[in-house]
PDB file of N, CA and C in Angstrom:
ATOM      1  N   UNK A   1      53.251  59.076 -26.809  1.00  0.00           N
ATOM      2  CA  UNK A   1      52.018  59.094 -26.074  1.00  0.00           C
ATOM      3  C   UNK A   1      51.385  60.476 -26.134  1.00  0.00           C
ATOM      4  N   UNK A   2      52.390  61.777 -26.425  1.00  0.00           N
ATOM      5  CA  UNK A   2      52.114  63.069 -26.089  1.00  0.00           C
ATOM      6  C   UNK A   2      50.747  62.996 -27.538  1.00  0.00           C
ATOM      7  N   UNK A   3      49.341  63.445 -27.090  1.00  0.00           N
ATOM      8  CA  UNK A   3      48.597  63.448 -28.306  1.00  0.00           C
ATOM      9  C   UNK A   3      47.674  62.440 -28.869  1.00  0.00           C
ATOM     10  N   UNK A   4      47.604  61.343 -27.863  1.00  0.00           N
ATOM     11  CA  UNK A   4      47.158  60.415 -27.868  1.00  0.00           C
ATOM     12  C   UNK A   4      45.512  60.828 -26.905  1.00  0.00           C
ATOM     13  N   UNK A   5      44.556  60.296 -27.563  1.00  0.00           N
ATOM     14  CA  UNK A   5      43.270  60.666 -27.188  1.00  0.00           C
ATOM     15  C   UNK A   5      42.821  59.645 -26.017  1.00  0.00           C
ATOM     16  N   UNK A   6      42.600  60.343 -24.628  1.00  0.00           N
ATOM     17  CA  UNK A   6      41.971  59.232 -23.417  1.00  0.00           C
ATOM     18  C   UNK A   6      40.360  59.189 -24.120  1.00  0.00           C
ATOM     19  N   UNK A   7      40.050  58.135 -23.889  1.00  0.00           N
ATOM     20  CA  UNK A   7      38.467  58.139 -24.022  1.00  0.00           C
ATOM     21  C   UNK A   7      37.278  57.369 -22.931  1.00  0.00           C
ATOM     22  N   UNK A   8      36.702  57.469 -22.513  1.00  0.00           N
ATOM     23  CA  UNK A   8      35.730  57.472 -21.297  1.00  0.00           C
ATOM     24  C   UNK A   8      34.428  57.042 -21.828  1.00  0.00           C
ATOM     25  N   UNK A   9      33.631  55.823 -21.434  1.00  0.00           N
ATOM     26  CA  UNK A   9      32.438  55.474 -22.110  1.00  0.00           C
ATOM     27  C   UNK A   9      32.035  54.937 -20.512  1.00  0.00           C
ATOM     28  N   UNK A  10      30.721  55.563 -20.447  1.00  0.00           N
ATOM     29  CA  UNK A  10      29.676  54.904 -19.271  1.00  0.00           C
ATOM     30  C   UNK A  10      28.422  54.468 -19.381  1.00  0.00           C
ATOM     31  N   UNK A  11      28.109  53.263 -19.313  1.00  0.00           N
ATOM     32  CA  UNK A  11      26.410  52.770 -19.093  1.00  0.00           C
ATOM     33  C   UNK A  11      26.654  51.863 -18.531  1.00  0.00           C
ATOM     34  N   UNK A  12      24.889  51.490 -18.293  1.00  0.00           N
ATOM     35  CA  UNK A  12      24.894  50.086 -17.648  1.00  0.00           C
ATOM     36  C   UNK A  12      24.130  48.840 -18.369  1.00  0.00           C
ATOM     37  N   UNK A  13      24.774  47.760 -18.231  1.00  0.00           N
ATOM     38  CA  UNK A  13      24.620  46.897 -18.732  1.00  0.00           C
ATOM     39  C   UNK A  13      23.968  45.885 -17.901  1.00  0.00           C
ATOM     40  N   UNK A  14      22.982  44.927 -18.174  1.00  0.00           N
ATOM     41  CA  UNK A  14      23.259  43.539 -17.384  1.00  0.00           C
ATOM     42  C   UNK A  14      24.256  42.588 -17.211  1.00  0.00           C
ATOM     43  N   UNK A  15      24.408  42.043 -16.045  1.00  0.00           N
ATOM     44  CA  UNK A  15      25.660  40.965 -15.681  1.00  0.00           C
ATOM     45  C   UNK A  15      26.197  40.313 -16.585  1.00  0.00           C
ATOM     46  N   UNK A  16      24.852  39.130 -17.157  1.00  0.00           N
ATOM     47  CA  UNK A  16      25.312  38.359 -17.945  1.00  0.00           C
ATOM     48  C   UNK A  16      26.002  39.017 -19.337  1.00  0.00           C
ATOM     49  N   UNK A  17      24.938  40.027 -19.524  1.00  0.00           N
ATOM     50  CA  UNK A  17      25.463  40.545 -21.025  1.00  0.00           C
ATOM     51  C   UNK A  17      27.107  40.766 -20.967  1.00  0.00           C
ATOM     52  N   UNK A  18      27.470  41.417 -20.067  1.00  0.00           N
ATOM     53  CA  UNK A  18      28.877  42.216 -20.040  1.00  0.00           C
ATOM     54  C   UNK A  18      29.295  41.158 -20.075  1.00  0.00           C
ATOM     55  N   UNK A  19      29.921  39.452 -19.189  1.00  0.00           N
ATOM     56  CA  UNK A  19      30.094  39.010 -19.391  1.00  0.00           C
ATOM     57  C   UNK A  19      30.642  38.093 -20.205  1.00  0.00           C
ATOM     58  N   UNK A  20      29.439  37.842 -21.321  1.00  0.00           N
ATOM     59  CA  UNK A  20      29.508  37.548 -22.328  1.00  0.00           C
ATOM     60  C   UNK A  20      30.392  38.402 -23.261  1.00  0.00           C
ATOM     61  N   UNK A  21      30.174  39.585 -23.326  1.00  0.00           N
ATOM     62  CA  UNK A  21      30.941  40.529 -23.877  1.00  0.00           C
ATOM     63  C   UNK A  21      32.482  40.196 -24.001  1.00  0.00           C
ATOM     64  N   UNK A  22      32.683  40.036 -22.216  1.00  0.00           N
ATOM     65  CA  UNK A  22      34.304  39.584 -21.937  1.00  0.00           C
ATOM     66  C   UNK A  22      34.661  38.691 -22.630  1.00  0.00           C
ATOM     67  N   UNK A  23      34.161  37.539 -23.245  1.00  0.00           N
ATOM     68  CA  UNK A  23      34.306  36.519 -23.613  1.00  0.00           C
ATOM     69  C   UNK A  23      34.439  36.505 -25.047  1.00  0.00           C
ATOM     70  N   UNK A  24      33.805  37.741 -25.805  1.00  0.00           N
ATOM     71  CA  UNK A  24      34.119  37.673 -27.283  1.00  0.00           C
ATOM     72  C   UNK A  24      35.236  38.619 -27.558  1.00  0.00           C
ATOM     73  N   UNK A  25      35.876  39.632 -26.098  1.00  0.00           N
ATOM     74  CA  UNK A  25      37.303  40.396 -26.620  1.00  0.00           C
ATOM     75  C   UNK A  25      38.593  39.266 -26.126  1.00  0.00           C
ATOM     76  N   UNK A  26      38.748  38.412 -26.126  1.00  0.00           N
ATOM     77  CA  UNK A  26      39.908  37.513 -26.092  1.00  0.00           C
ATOM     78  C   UNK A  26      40.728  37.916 -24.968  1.00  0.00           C
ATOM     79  N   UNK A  27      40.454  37.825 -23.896  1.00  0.00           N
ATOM     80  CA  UNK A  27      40.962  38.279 -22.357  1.00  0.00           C
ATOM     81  C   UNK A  27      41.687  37.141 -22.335  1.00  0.00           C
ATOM     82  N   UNK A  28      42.552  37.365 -21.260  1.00  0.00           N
ATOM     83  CA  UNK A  28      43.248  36.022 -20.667  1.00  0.00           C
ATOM     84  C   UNK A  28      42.197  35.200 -19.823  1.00  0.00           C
ATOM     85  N   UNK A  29      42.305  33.877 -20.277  1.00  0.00           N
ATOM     86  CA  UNK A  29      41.029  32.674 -19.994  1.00  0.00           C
ATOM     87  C   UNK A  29      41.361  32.770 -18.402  1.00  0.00           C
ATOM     88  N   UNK A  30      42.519  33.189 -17.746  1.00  0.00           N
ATOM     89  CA  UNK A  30      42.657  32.087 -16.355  1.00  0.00           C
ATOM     90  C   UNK A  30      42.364  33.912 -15.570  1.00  0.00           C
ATOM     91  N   UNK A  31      42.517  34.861 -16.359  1.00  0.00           N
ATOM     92  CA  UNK A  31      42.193  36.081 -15.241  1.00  0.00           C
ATOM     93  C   UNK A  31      40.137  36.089 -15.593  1.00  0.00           C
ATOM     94  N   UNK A  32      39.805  35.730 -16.773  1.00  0.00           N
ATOM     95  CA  UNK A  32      38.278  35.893 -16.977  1.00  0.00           C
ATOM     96  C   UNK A  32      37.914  35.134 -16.204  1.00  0.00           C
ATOM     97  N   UNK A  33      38.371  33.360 -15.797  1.00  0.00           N
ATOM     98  CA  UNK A  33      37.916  32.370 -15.235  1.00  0.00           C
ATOM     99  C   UNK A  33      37.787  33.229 -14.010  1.00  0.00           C
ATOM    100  N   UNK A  34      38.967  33.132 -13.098  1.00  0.00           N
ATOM    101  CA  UNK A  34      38.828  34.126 -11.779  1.00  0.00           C
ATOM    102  C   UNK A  34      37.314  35.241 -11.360  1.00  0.00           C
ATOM    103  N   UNK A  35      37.331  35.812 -12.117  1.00  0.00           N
ATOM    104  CA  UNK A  35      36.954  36.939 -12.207  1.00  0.00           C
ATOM    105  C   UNK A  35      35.236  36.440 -12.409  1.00  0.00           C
ATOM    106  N   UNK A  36      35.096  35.418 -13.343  1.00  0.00           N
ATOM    107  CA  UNK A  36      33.344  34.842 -13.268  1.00  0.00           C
ATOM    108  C   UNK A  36      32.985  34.018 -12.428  1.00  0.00           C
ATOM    109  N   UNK A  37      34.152  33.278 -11.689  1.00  0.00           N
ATOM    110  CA  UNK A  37      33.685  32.753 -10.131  1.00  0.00           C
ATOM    111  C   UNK A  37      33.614  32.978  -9.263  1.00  0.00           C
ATOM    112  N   UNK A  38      34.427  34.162  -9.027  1.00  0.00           N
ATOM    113  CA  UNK A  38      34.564  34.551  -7.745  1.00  0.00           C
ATOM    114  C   UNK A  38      33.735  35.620  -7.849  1.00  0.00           C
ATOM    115  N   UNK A  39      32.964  36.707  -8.470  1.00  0.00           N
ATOM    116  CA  UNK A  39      32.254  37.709  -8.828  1.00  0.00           C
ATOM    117  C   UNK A  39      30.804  37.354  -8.211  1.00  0.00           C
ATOM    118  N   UNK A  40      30.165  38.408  -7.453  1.00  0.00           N
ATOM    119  CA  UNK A  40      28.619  37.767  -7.476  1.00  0.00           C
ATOM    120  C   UNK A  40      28.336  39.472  -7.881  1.00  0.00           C
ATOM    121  N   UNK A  41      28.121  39.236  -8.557  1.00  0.00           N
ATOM    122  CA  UNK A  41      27.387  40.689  -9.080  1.00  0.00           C
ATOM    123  C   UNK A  41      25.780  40.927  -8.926  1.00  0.00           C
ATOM    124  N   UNK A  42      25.238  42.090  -9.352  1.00  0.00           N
ATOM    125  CA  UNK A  42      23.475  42.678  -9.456  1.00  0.00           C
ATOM    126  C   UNK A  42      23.267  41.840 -10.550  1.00  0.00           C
ATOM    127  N   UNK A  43      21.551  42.186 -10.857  1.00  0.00           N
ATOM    128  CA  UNK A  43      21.605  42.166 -11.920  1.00  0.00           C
ATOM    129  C   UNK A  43      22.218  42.989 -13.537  1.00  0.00           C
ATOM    130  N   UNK A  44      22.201  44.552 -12.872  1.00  0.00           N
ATOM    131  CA  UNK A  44      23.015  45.459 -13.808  1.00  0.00           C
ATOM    132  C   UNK A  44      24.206  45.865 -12.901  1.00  0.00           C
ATOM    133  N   UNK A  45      24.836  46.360 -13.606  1.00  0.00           N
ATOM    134  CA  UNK A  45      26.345  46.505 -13.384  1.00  0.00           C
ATOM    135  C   UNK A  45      26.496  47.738 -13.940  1.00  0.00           C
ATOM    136  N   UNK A  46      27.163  49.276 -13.639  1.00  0.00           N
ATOM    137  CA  UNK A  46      27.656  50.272 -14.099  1.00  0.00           C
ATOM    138  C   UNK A  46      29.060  49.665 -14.741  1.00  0.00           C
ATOM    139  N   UNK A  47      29.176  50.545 -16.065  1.00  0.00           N
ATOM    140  CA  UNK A  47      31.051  50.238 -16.244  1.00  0.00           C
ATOM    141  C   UNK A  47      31.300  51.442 -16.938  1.00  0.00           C
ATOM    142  N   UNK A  48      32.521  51.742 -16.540  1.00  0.00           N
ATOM    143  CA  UNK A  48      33.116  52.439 -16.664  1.00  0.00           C
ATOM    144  C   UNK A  48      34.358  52.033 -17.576  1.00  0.00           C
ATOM    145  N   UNK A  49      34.262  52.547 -19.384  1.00  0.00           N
ATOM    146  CA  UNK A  49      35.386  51.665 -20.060  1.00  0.00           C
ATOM    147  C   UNK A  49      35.962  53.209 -19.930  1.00  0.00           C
ATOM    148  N   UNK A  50      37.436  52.939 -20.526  1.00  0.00           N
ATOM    149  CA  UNK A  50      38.585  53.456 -20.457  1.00  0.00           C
ATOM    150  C   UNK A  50      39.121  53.084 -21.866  1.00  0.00           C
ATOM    151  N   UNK A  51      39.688  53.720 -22.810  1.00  0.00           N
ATOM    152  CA  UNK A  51      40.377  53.494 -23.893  1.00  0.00           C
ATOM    153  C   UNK A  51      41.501  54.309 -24.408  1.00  0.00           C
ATOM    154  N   UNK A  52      42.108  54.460 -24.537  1.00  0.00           N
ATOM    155  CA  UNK A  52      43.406  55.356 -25.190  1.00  0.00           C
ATOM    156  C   UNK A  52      42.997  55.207 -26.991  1.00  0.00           C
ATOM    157  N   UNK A  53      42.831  55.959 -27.589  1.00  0.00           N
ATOM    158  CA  UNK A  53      43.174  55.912 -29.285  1.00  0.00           C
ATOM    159  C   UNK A  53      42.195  54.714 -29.373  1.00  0.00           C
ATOM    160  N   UNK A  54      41.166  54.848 -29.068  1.00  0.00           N
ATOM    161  CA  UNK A  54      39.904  53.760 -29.340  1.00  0.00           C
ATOM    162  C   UNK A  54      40.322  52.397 -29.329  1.00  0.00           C
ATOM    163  N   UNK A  55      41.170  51.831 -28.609  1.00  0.00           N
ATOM    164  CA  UNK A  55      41.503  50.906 -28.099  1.00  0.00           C
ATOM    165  C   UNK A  55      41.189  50.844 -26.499  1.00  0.00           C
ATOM    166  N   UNK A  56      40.443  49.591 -26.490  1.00  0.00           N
ATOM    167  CA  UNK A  56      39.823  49.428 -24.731  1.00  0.00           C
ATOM    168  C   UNK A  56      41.312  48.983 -23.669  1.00  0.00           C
ATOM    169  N   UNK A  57      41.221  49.618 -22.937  1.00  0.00           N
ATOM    170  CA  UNK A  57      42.624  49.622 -21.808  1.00  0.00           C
ATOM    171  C   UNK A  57      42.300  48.537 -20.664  1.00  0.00           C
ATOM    172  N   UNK A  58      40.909  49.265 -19.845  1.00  0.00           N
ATOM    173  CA  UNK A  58      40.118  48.566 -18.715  1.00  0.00           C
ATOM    174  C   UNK A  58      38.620  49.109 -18.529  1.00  0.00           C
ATOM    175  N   UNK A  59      38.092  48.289 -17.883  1.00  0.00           N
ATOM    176  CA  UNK A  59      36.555  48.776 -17.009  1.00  0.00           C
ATOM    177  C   UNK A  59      36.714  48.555 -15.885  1.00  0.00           C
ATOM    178  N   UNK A  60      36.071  49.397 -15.105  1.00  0.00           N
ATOM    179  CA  UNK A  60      35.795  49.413 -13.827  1.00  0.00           C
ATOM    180  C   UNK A  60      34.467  48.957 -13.688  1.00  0.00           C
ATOM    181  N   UNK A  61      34.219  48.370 -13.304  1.00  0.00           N
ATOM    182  CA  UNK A  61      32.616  47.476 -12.854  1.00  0.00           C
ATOM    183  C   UNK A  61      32.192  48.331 -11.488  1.00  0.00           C
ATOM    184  N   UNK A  62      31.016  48.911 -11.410  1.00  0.00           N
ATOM    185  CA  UNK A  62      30.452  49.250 -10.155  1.00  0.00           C
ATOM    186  C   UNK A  62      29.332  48.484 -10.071  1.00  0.00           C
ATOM    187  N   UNK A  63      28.351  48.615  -8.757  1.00  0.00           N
ATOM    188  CA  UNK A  63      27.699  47.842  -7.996  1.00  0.00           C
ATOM    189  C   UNK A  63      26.852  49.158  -8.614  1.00  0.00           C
ATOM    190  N   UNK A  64      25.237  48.510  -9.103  1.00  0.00           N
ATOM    191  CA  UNK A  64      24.563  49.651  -9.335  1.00  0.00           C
ATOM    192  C   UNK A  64      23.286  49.479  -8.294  1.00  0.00           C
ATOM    193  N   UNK A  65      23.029  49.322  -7.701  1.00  0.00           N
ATOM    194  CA  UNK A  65      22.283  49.088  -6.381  1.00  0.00           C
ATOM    195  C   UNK A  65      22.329  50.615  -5.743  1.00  0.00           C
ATOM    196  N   UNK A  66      21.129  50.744  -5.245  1.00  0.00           N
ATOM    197  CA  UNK A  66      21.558  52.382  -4.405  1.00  0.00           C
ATOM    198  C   UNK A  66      21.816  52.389  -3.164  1.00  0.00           C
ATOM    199  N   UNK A  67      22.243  51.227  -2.460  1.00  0.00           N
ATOM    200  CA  UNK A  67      22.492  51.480  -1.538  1.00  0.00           C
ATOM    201  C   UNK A  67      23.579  50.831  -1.263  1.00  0.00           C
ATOM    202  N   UNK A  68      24.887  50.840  -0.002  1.00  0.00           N
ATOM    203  CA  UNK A  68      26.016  49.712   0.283  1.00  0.00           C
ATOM    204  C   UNK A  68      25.599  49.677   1.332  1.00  0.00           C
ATOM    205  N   UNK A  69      25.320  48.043   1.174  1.00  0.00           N
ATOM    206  CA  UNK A  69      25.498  47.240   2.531  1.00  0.00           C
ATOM    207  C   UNK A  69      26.982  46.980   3.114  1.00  0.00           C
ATOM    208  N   UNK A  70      26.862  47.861   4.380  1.00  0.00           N
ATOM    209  CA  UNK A  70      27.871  47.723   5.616  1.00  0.00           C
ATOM    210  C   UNK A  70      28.815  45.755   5.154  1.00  0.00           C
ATOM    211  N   UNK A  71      28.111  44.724   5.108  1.00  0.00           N
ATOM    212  CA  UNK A  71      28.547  43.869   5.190  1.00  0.00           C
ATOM    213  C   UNK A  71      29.561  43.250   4.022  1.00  0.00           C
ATOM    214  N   UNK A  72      29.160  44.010   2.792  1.00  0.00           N
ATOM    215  CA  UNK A  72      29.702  44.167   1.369  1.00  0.00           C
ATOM    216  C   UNK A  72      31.795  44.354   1.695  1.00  0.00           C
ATOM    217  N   UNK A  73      32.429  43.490   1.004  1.00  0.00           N
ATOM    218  CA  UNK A  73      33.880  43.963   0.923  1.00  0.00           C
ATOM    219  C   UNK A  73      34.109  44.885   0.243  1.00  0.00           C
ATOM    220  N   UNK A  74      33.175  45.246  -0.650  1.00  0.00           N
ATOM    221  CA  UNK A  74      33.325  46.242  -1.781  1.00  0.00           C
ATOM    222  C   UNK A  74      33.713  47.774  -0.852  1.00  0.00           C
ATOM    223  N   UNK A  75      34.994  49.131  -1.680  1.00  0.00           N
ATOM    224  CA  UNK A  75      34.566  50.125  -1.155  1.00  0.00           C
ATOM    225  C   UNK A  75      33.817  50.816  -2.162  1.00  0.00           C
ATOM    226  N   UNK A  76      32.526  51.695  -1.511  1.00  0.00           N
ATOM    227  CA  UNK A  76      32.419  52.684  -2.820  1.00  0.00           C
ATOM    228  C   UNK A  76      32.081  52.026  -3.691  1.00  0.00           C
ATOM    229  N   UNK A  77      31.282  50.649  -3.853  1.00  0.00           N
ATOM    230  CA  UNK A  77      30.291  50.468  -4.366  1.00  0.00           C
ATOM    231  C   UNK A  77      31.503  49.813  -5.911  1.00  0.00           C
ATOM    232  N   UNK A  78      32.766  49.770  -5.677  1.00  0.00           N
ATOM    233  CA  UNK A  78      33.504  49.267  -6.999  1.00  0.00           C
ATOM    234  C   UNK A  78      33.847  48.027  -6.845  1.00  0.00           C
ATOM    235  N   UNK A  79      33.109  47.278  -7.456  1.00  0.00           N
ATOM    236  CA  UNK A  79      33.288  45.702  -7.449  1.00  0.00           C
ATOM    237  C   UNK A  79      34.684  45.119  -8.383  1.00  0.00           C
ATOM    238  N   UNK A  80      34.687  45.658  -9.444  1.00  0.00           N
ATOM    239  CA  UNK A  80      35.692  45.172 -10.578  1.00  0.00           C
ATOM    240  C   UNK A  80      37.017  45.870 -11.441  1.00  0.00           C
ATOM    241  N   UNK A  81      37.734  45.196 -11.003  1.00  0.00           N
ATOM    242  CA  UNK A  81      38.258  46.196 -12.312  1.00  0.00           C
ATOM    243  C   UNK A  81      38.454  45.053 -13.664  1.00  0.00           C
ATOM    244  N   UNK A  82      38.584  45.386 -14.679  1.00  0.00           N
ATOM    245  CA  UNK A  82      38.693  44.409 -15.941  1.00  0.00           C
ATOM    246  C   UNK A  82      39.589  45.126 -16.627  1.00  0.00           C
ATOM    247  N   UNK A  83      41.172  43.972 -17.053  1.00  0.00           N
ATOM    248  CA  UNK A  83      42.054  44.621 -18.041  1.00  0.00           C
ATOM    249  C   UNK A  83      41.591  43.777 -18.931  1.00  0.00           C
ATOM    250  N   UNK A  84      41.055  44.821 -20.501  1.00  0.00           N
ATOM    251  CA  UNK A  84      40.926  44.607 -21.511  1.00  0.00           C
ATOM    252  C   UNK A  84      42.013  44.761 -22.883  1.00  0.00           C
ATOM    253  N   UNK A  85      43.244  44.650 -22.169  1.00  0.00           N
ATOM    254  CA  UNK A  85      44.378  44.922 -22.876  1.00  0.00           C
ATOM    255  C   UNK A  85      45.297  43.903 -21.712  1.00  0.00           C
ATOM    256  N   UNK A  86      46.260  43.171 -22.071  1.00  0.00           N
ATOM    257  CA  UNK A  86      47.598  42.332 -21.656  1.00  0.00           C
ATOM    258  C   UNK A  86      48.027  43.133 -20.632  1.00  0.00           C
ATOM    259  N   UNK A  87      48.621  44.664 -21.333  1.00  0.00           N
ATOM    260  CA  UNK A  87      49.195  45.232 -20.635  1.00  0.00           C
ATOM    261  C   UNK A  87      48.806  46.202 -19.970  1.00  0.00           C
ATOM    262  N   UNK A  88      47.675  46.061 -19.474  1.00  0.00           N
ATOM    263  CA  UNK A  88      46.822  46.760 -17.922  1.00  0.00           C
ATOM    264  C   UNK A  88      46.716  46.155 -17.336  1.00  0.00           C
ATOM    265  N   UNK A  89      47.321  44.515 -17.029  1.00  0.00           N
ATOM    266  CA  UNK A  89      47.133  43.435 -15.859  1.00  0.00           C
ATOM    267  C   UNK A  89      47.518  44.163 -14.822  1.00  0.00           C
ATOM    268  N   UNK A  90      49.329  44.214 -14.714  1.00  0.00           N
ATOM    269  CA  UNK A  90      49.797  44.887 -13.339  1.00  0.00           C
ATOM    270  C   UNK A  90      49.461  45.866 -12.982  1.00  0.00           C
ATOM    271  N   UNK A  91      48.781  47.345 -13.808  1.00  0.00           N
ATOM    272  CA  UNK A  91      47.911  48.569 -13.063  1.00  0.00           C
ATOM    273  C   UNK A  91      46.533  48.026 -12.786  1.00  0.00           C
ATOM    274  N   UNK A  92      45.680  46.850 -13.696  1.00  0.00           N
ATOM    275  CA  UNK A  92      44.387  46.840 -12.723  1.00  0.00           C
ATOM    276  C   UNK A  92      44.643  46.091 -11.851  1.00  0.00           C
ATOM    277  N   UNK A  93      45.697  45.117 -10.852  1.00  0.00           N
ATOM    278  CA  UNK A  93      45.762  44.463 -10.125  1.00  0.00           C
ATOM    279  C   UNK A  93      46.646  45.355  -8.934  1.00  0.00           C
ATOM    280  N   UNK A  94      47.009  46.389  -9.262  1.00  0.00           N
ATOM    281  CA  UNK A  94      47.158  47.381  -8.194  1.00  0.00           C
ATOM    282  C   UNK A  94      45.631  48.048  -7.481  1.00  0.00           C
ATOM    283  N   UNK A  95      44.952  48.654  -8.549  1.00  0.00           N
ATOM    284  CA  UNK A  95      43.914  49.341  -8.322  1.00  0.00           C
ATOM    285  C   UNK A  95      42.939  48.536  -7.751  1.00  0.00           C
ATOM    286  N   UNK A  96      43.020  46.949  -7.793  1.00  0.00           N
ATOM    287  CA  UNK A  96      42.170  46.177  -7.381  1.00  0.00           C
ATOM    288  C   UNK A  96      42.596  46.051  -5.780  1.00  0.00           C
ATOM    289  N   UNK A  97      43.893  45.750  -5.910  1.00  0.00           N
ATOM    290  CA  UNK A  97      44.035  45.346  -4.200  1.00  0.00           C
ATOM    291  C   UNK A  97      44.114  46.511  -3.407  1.00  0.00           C
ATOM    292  N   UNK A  98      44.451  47.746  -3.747  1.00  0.00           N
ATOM    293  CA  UNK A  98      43.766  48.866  -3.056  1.00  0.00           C
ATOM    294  C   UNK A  98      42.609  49.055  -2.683  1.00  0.00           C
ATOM    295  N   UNK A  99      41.912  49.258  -3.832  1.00  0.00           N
ATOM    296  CA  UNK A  99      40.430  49.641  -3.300  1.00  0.00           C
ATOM    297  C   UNK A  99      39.595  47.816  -3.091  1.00  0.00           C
ATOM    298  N   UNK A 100      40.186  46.973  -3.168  1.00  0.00           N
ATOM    299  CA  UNK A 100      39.222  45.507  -2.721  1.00  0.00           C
ATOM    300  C   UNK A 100      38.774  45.176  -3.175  1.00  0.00           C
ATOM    301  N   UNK A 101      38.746  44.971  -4.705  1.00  0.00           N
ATOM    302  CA  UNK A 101      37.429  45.167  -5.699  1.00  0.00           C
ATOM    303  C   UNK A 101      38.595  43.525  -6.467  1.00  0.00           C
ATOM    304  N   UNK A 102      37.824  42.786  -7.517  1.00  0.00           N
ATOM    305  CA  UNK A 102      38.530  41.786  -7.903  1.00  0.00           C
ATOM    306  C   UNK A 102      38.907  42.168  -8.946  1.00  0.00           C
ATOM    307  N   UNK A 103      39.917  41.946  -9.565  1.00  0.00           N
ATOM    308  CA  UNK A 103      40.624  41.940 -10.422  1.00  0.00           C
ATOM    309  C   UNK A 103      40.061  41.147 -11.998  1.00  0.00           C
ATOM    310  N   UNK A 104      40.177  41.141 -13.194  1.00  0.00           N
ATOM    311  CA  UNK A 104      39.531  40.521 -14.035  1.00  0.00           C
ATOM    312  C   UNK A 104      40.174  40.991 -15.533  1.00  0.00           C
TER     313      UNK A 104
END
């Protein structure tokens, strides 16, 4: 791992687009299913990808709205996390039930 390049990519996208996106990197069907029903997202969405050695790890989905509504479960405006790799299920499903955000 020693030498291995983290890499960090941020914009925003629309809902549907990202979405769709999820759907052409071959995610697990029953964590994507979850994750597009239970989700009510903006229309745009901040993400935050994550990659090691140009391979995608996870995204973090934020709420791009400028303001949080008090009534929102969300903290801090982080709606999602998304493992885009098998083996980031059990760290994004930590980071999810910490901060409240759904898992995907």
């Amino acid at each position: 791992m020693c030498g291995d390049k983290l890499g960090v990519e941020l914009y925003f996208v629309r809902c549907g687009q990202y979405a769709e996106s999820l759907f052409n990197m071959g995610l697990s069907p029953d964590r994507l299913i979850r994750f597009l029903s239970e989700g009510a997202f903006s229309r745009y969405v901040g993400i935050v990808r994550w990659s090691l050695d140009g391979l995608p790890l996870m995204d973090f989905v934020w709420d791009s709205t400028d303001t949080l509504r008090p009534e929102t479960r969300f903290k801090l405006g982080l709606l999602a996390v998304v493992a885009l790799n098998n083996q980031m299920e059990g760290l994004v499903d930590f980071i999810t039930n910490e901060f409240e955000a759904l898992p995907g």
